[in-house]
Protein backbone atom coordinates (compact mmCIF):
# COMPACT_ATOMS: atom_id res chain seq x y z
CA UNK A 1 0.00 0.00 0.00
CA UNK A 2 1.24 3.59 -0.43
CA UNK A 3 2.58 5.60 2.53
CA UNK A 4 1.72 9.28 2.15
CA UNK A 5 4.13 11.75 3.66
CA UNK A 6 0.54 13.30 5.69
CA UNK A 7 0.29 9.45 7.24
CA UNK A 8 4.05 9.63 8.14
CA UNK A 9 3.25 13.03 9.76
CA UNK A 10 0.29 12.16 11.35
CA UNK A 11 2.07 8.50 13.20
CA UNK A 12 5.15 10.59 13.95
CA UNK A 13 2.97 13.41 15.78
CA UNK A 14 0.74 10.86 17.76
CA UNK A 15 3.19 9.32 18.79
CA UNK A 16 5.23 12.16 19.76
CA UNK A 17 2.02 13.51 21.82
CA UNK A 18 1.71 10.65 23.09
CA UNK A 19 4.96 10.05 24.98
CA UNK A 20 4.88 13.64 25.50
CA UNK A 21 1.54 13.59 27.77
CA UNK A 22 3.00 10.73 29.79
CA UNK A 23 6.03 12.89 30.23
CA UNK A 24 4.13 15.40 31.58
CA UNK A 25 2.42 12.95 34.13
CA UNK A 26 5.27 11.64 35.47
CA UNK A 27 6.95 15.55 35.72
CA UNK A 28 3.22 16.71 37.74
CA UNK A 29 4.00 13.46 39.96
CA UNK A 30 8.04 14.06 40.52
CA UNK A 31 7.08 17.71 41.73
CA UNK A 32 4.25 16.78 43.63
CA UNK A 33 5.36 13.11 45.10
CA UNK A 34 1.62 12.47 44.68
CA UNK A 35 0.49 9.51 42.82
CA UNK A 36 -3.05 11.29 42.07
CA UNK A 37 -3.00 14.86 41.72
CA UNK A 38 -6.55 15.19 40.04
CA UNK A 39 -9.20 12.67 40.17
CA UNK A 40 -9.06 11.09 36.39
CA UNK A 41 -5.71 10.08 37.85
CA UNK A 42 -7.49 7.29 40.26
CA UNK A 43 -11.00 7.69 40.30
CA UNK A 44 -11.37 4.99 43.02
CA UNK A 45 -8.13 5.81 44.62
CA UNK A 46 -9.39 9.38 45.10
CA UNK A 47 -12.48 8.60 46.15
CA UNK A 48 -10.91 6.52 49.27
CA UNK A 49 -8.45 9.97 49.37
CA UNK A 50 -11.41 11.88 50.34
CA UNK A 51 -12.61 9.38 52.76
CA UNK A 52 -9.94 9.44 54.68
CA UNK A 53 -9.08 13.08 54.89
CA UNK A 54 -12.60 13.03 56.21
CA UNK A 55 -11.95 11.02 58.75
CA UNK A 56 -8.67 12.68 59.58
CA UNK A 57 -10.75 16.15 59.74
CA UNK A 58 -13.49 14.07 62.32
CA UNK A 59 -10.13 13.04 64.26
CA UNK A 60 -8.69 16.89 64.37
CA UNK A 61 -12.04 18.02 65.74
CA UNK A 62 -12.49 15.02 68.50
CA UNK A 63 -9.09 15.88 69.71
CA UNK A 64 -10.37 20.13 69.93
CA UNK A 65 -12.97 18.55 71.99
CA UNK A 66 -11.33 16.61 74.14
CA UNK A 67 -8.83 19.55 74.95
CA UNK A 68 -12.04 21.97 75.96
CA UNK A 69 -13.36 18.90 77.62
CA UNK A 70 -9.45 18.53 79.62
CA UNK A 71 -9.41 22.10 80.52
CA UNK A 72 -13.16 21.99 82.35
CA UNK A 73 -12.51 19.13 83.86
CA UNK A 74 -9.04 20.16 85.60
CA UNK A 75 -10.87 23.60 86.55
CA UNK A 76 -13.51 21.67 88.12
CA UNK A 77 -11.26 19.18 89.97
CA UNK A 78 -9.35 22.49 91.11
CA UNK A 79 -12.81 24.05 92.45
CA UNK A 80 -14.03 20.57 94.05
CA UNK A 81 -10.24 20.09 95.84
CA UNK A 82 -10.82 24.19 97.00
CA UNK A 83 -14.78 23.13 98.33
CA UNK A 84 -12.88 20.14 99.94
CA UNK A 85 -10.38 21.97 101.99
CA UNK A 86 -12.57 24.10 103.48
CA UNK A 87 -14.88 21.85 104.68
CA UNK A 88 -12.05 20.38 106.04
CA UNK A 89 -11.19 23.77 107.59
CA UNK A 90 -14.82 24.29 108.75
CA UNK A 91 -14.87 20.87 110.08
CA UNK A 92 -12.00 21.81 112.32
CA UNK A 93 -13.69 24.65 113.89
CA UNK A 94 -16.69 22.50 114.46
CA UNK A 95 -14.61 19.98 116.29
CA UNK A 96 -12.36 22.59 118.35
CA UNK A 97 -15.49 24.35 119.20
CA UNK A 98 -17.23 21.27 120.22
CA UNK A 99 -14.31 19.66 122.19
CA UNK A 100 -13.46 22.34 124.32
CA UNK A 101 -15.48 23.27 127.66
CA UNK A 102 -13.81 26.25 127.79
CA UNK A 103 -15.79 27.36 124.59
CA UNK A 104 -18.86 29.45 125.59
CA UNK A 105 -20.87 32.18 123.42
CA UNK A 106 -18.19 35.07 123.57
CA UNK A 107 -15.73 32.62 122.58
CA UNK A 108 -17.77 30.65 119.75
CA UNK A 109 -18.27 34.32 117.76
CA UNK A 110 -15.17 34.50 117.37
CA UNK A 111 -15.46 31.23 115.28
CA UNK A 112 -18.50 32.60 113.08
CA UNK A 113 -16.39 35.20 111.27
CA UNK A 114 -14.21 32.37 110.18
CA UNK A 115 -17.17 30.45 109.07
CA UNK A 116 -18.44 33.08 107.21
CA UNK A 117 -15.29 33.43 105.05
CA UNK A 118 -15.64 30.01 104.30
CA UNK A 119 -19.19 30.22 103.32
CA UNK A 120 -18.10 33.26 101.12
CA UNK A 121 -15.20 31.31 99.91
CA UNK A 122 -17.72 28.59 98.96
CA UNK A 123 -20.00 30.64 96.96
CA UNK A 124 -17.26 32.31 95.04
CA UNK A 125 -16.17 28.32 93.96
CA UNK A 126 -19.29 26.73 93.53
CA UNK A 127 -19.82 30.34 91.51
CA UNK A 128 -16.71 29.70 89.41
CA UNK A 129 -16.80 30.31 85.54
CA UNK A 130 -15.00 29.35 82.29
CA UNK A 131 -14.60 30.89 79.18
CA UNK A 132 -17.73 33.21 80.76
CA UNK A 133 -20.47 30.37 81.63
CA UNK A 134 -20.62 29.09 84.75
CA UNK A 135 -18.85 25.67 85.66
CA UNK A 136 -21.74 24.27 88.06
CA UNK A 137 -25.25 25.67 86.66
CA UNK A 138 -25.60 22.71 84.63
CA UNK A 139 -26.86 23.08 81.03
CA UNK A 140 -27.92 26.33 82.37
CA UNK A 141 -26.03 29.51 80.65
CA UNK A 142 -25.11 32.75 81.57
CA UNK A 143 -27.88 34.11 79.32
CA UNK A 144 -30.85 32.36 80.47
CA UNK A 145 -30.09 32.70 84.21
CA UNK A 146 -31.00 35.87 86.37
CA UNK A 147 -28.47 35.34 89.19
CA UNK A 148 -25.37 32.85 89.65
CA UNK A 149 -25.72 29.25 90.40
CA UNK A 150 -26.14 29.57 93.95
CA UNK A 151 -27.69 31.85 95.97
CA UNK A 152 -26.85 33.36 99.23
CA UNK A 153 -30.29 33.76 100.29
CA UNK A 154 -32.25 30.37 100.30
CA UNK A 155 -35.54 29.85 99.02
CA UNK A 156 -37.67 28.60 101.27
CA UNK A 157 -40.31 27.20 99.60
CA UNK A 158 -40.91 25.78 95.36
CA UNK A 159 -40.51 29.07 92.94
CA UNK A 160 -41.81 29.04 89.39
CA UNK A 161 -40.47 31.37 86.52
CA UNK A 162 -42.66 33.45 84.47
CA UNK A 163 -43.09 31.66 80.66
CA UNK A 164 -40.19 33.01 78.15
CA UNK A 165 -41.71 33.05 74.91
CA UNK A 166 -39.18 32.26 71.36
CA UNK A 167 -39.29 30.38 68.46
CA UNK A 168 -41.54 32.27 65.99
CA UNK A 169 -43.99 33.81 68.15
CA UNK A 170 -43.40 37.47 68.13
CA UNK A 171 -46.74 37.89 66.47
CA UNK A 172 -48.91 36.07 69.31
CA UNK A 173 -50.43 39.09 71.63
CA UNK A 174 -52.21 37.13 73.72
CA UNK A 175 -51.10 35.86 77.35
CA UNK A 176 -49.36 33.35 79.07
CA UNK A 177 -49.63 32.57 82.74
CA UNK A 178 -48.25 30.40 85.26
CA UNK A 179 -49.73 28.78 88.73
CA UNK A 180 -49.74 25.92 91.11
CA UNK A 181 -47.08 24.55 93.45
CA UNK A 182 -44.26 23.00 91.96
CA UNK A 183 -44.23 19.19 93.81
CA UNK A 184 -41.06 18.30 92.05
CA UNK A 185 -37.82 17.53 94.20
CA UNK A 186 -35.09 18.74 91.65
CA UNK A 187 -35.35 22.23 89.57
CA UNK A 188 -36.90 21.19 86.14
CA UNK A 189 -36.91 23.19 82.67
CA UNK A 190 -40.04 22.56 81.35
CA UNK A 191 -41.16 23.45 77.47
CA UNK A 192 -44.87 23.37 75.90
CA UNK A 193 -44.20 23.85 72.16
CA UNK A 194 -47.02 24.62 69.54
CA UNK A 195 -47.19 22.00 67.27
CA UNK A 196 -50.30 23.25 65.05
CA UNK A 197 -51.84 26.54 65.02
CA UNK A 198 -55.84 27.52 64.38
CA UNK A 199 -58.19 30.00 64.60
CA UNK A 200 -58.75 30.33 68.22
CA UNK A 201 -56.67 28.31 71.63
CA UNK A 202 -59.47 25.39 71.16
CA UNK A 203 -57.82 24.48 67.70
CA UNK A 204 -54.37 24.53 68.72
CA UNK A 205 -52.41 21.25 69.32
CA UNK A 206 -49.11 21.10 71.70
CA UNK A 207 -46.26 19.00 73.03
CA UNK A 208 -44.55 19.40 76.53
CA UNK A 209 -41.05 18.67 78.00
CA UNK A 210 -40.37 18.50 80.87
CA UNK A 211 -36.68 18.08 80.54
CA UNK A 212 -35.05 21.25 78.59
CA UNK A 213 -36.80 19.96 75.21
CA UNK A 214 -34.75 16.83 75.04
CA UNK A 215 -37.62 14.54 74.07
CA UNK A 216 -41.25 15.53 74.16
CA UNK A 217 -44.83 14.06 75.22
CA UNK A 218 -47.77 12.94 73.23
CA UNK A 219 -49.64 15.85 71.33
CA UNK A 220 -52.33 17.36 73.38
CA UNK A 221 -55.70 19.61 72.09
CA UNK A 222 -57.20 20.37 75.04
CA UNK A 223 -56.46 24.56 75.08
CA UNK A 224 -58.51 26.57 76.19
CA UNK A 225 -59.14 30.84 76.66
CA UNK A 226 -57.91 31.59 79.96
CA UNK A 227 -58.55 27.65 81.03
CA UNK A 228 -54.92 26.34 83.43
CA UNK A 229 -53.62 23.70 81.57
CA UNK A 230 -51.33 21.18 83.89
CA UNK A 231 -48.18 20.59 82.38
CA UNK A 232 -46.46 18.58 84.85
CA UNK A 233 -45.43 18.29 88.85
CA UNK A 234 -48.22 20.88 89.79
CA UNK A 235 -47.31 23.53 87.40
CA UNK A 236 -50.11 25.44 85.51
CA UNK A 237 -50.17 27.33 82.46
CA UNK A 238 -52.59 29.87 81.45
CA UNK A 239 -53.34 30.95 77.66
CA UNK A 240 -55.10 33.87 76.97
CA UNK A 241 -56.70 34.70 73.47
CA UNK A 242 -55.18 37.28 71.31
CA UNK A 243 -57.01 39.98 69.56
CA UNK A 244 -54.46 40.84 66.06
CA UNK A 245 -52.47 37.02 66.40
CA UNK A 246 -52.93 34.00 67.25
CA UNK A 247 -50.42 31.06 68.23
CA UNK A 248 -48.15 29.60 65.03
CA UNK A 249 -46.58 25.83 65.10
CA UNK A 250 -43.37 25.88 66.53
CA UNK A 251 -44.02 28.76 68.96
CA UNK A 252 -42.07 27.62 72.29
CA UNK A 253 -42.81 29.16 75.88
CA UNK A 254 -40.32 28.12 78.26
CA UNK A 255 -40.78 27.34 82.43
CA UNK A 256 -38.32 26.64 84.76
CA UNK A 257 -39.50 25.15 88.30
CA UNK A 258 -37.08 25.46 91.43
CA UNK A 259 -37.21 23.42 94.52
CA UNK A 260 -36.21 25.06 97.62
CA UNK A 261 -32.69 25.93 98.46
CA UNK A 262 -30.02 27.59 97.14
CA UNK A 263 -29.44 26.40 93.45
CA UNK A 264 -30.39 28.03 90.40
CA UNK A 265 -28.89 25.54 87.89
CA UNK A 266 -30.41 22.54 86.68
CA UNK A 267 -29.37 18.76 87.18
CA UNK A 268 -28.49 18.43 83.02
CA UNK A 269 -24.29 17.88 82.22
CA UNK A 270 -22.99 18.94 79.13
CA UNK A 271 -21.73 16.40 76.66
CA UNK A 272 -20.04 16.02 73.04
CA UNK A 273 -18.53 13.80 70.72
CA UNK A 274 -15.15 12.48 71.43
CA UNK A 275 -15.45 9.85 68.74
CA UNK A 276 -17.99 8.19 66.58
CA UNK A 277 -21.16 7.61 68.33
CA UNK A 278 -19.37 7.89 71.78
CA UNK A 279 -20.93 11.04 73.84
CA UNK A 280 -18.55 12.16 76.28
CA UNK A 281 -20.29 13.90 79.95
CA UNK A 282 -17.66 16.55 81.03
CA UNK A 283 -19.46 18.71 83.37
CA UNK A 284 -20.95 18.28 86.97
CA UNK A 285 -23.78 19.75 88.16
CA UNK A 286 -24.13 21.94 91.42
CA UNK A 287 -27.15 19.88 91.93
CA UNK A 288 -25.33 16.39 92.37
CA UNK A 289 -21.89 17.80 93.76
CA UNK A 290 -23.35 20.49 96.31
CA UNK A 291 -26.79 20.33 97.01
CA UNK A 292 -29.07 17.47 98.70
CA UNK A 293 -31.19 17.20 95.30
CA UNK A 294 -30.42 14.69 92.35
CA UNK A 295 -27.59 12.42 92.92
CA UNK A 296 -26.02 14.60 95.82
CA UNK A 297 -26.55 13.64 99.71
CA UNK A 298 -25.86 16.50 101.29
CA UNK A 299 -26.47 20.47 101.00
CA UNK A 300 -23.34 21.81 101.85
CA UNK A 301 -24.05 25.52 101.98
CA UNK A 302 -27.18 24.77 104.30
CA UNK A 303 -24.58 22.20 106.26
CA UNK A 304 -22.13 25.82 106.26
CA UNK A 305 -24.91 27.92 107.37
CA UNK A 306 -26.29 25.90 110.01
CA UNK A 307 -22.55 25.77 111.53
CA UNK A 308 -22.64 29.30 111.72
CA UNK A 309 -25.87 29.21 113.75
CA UNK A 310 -25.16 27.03 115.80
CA UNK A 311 -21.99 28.75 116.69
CA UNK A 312 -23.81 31.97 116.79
CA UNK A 313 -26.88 30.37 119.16
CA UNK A 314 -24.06 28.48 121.19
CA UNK A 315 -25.98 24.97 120.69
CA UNK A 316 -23.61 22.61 121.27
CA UNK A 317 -25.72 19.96 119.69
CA UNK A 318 -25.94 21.54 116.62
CA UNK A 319 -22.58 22.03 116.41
CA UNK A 320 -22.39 18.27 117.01
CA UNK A 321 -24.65 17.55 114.47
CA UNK A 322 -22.45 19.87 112.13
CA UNK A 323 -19.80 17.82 112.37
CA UNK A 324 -21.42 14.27 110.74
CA UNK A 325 -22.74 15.93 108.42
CA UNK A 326 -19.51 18.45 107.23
CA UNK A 327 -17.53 14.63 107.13
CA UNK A 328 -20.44 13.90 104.64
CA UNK A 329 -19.74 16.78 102.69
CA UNK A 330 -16.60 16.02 102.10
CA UNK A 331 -17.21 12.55 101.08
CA UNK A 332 -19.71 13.55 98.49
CA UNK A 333 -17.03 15.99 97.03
CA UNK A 334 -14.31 13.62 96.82
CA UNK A 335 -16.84 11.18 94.67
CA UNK A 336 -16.80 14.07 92.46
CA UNK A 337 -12.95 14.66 92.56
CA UNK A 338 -12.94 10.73 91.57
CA UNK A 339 -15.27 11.10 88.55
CA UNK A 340 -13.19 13.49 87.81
CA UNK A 341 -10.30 11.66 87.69
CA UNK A 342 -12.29 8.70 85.67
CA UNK A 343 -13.19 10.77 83.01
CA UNK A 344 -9.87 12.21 82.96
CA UNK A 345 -8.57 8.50 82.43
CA UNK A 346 -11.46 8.13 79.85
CA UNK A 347 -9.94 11.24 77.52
CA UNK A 348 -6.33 10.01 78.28
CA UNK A 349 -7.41 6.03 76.35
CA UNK A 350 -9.79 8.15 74.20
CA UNK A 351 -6.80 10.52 73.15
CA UNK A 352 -4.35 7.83 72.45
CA UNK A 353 -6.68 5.65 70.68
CA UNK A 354 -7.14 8.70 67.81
CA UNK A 355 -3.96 9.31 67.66
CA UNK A 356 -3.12 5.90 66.53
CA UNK A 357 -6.35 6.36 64.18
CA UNK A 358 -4.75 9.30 62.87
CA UNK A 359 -1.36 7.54 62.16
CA UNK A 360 -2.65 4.80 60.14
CA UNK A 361 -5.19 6.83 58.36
CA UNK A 362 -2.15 9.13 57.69
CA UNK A 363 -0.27 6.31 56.59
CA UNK A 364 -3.05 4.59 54.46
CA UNK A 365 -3.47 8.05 52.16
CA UNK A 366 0.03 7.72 52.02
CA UNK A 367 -0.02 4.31 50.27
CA UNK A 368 -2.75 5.25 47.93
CA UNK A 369 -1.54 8.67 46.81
CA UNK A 370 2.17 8.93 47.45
CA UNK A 371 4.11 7.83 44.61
CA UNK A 372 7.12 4.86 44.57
CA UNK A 373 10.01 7.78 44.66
CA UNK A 374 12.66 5.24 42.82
CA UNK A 375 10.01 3.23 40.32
CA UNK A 376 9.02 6.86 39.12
CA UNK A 377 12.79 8.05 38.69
CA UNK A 378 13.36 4.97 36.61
CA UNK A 379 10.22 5.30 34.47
CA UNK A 380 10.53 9.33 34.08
CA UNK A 381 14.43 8.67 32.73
CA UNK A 382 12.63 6.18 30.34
CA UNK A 383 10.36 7.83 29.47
CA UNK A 384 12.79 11.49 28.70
CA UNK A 385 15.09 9.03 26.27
CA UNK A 386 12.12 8.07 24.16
CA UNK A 387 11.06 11.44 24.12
CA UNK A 388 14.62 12.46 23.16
CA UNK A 389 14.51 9.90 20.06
CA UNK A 390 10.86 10.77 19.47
CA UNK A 391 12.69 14.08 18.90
CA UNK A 392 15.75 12.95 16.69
CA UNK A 393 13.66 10.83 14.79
CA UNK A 394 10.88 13.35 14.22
CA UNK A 395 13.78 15.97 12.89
CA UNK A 396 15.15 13.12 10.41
CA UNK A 397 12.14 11.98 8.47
CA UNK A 398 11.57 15.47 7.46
CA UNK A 399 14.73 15.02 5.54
CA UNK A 400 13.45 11.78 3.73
CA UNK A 401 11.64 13.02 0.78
CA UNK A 402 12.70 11.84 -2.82
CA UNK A 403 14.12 16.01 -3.73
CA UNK A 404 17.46 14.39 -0.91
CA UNK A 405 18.10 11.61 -3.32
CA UNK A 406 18.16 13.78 -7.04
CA UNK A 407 21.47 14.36 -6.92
């Protein structure tokens, strides 16, 4: 068959093209030491690329989260060991005050003023804040609450907050009440949330929580103008017609309940992810570490205070009785100082357990991207030398045309 100089051409430029584009890959990979620099490299290989920086990204952001989690928990071992030493301290005015029958009422006030710097000393650590919320209100923040954690005035009998309306209610001009006693024995946020909205109360549907809005009841219809509605341990809420808007789904009204005492905070902890699907609880409540309410035993600032009387009213017995129940105290605060140290423990396993994560993830993008350093030299040298003759040859067969050999 005849060979036209435009089919010599056309083979000599494909094939120069094409050694030249595989130069050009292995040049992108030498600079780059990546195996896949853009995904028509390794479609697969990139795909698993992704994956894994993903999870390398989850792994980053568990470890910023167990470093906040670190810091609260060493702040609150640091308050709890403070709370423990003076109890420790108060306890040892109890006992020198009780031991001695030398002591009598001129003598024991002299002993209140140190009591009361302990009780002040208490408030300001059970008080204590980080990063500007406060390290025992629970899942309580700075925002929602009128006054610190704890109080130094107790309350002496169940207190119930006026509704705070959000969500999109703004429109709604009608009213919303509270009454009844709160019967429940720890402080509660409670939530009734609109779930459907009609033309008057009557057609309205709604949900209540009673724990923050974590989960919800069943849907209830049974709203009525200016009718109490029980939502829950005693409390009552009130609804009162509008006259321009009237309730929209999602509207939320918000209650919180207090038993009495001195605690403003809830029982709730904060929590976050510290790996896939594992929650990590880094707080402790006031309610569970100082008060008698919850998980706690004792109420230590009411165990403070009635020290103080009982100094100030010289009653021997109830300085007696002070005494128990400070050694009580301090057992309930070195449980916390141990969970403490538990969860500490937990972040410490947690911690190393990514990190090894991270290393083999690290190392498995490494495998699928990062190029063979010496296979690549050895191809890319190949590769330049038949691009080099590609060259030479190119250059000669323009010389071979039938005008070199009329001589």
């Amino acid at each position: 068959m005849r060979v036209t100089e435009n089919m010599k051409f056309n083979l000599m430029m494909n094939n120069m093209n094409t050694v030249q584009s595989r130069y050009n890959e292995l040049l992108e990979k030498m600079a780059s030491q990546k195996e896949i620099n853009k995904p028509s490299d390794n479609p697969l290989g990139m795909a698993r690329v992704f994956n894994y920086r993903g999870t390398r990204e989850a792994i980053t952001q568990y470890h910023s989260n167990m470093e906040h989690c670190q810091s609260v928990i060493e702040i609150t071992e640091s308050k709890l060991t403070g709370v423990n030493d003076l109890l420790v301290n108060a306890r040892e005015i109890a006992v020198a005050q009780a031991s001695s029958g030398s002591n009598n009422e001129e003598t024991r006030g002299y002993a209140v003023s140190s009591v009361e710097e302990l009780i002040e000393e208490f408030l300001s650590l059970a008080n204590a804040t980080l990063d500007n919320q406060y390290l025992f209100a629970g899942t309580r923040t700075n925002e929602d609450m009128s006054e610190a954690p704890f109080s130094s005035v107790r309350r002496d009998a169940p207190e119930i907050d006026d509704p705070v309306a959000s969500g999109n209610n703004g429109d709604y001009d009608g009213t919303v009440s509270v009454g009844g006693t709160y019967t429940g024995d720890v402080n509660k946020t409670y939530v009734v949330k609109i779930t459907s909205d009609g033309q008057s109360l009557a057609d309205s549907t709604y949900v209540v929580s009673s724990d923050g809005g974590k989960t919800w009841g069943a849907e209830q219809n049974d709203l009525d103008d200016g009718v109490p509605v029980t939502i829950g341990d005693g409390i009552e809420v009130t609804f009162t017609e509008g006259t321009a808007a009237d309730l929209a789904e999602n509207d939320i009204f918000t209650v919180r309940a207090y038993t009495e005492g001195y605690y403003n905070g809830n029982g709730d902890c904060h929590s976050v992810e510290i790996g896939k699907d594992a929650s990590f609880t880094y707080t402790l409540s006031g309610e569970e570490v100082f008060t008698d309410r919850g998980d706690g035993e004792v109420d230590i600032l009411q165990t403070l205070n009635d020290l103080k009387d009982a100094l100030e009213n010289n009653d021997d017995e109830g300085i007696q009785n002070s005494i128990s129940a400070l050694k009580d105290a301090s057992a309930q605060i070195n449980r916390g100082i141990a969970v403490c140290g538990t969860r500490v423990n937990r972040l410490d396993i947690a911690g190393n357990n990514l990190t090894l994560l991270d290393e083999k993830i690290t190392e498995m993008i490494a495998n699928t991207e990062d190029v063979d350093i010496t296979k690549l030299v050895t191809e890319f040298s190949m590769k330049e030398i038949a691009l080099q003759a590609t060259y030479a040859f190119s250059a000669d067969i323009q010389n071979m045309s039938i005008l070199n050999f009329l001589t």
